[in-house]
N, C-alpha and C. Protein backbone atom coordinates (compact mmCIF):
# COMPACT_ATOMS: atom_id res chain seq x y z
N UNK A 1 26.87 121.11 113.19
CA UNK A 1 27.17 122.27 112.40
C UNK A 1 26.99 121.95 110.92
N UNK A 2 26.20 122.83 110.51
CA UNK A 2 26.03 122.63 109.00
C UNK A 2 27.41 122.19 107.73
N UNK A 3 27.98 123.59 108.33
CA UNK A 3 29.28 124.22 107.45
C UNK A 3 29.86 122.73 107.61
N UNK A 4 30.17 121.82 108.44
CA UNK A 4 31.42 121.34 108.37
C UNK A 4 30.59 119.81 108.13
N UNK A 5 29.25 119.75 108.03
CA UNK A 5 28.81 118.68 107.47
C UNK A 5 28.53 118.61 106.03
N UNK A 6 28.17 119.76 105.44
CA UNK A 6 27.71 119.96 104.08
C UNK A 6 29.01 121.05 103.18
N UNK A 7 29.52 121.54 103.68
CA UNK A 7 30.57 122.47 103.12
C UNK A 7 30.04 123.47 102.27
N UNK A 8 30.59 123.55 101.42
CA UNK A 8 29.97 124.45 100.40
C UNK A 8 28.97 124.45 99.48
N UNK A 9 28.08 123.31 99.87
CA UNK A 9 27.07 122.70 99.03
C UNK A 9 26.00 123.69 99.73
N UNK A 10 26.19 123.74 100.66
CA UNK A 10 25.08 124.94 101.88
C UNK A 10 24.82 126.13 101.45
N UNK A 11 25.81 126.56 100.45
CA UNK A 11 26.06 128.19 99.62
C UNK A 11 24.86 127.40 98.26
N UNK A 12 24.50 126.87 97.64
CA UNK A 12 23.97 126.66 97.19
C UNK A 12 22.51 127.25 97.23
N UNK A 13 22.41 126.71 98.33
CA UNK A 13 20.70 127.24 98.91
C UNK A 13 20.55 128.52 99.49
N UNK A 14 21.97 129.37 100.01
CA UNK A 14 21.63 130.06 100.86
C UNK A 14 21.90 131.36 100.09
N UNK A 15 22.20 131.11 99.36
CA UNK A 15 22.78 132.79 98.46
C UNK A 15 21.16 132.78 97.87
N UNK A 16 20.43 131.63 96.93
CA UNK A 16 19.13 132.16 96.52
C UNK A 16 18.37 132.62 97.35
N UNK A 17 18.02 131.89 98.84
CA UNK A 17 17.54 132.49 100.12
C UNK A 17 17.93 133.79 100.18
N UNK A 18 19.20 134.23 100.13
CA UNK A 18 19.29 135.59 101.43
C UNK A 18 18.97 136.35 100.09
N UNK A 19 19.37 136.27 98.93
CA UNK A 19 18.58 137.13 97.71
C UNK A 19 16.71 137.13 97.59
N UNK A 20 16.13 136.76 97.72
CA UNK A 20 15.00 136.41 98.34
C UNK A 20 14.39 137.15 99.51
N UNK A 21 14.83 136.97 100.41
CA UNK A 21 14.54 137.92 101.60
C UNK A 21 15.08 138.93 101.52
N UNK A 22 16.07 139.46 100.69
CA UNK A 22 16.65 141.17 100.47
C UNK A 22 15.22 141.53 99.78
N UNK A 23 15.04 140.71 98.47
CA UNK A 23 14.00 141.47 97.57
C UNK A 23 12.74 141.62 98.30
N UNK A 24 11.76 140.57 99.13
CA UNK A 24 10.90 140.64 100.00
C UNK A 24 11.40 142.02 101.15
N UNK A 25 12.04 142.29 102.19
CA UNK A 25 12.10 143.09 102.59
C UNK A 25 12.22 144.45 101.56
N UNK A 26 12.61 144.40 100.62
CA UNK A 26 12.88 145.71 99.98
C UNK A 26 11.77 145.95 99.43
N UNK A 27 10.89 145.19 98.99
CA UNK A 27 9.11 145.33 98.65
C UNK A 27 8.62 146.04 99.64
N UNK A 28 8.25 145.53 101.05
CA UNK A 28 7.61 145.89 102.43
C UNK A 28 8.16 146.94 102.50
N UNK A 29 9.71 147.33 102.50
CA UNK A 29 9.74 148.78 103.26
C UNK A 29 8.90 149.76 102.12
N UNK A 30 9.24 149.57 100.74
CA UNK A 30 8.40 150.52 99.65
C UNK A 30 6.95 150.87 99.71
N UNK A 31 5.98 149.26 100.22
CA UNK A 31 5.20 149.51 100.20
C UNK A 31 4.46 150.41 101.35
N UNK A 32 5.34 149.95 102.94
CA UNK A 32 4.91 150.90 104.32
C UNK A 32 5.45 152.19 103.98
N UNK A 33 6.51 152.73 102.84
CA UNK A 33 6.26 154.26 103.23
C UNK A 33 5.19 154.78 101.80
N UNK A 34 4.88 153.75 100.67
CA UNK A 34 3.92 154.15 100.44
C UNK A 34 2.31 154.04 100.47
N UNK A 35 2.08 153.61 101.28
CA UNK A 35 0.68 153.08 102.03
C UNK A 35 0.79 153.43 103.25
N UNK A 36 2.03 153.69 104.02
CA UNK A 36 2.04 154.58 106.05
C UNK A 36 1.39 153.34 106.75
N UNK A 37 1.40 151.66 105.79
CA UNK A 37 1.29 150.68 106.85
C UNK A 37 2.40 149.62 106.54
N UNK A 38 2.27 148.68 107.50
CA UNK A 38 3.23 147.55 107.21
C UNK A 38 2.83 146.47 106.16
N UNK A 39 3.43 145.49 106.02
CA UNK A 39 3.12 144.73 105.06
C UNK A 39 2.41 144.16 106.01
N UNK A 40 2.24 143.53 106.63
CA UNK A 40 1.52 142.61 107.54
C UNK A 40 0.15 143.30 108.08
N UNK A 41 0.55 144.42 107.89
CA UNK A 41 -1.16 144.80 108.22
C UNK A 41 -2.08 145.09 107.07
N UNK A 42 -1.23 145.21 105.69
CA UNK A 42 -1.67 145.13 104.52
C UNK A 42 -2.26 143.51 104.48
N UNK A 43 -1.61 143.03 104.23
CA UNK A 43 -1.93 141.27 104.33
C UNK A 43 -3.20 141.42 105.04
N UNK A 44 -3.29 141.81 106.35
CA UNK A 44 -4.35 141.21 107.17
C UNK A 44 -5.53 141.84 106.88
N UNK A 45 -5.56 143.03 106.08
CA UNK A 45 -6.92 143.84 105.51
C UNK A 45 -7.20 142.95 104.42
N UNK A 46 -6.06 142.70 103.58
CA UNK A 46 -6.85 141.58 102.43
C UNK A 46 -7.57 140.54 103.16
């Protein structure tokens, strides 16, 4: 278990992470309702 090997040193990394993947998902959904595709199928046309 992480938590009880690293303690609170683990919040370190993981608060910039999950802020990170909020902003990435919150890009993709903007861009699929303004383009009517996903990000990933955007990606794969580039």
């Amino acid at each position: 278990m992480a938590a009880a090997k690293y303690g609170y040193q683990i919040l370190i990394t993981l608060i910039p992470i999950t802020v990170v993947l909020f902003i990435t998902q919150e890009l993709g959904a903007r861009i699929a309702l303004a383009s009517g595709k996903g990000l990933a199928d955007l990606v794969r046309e580039r």
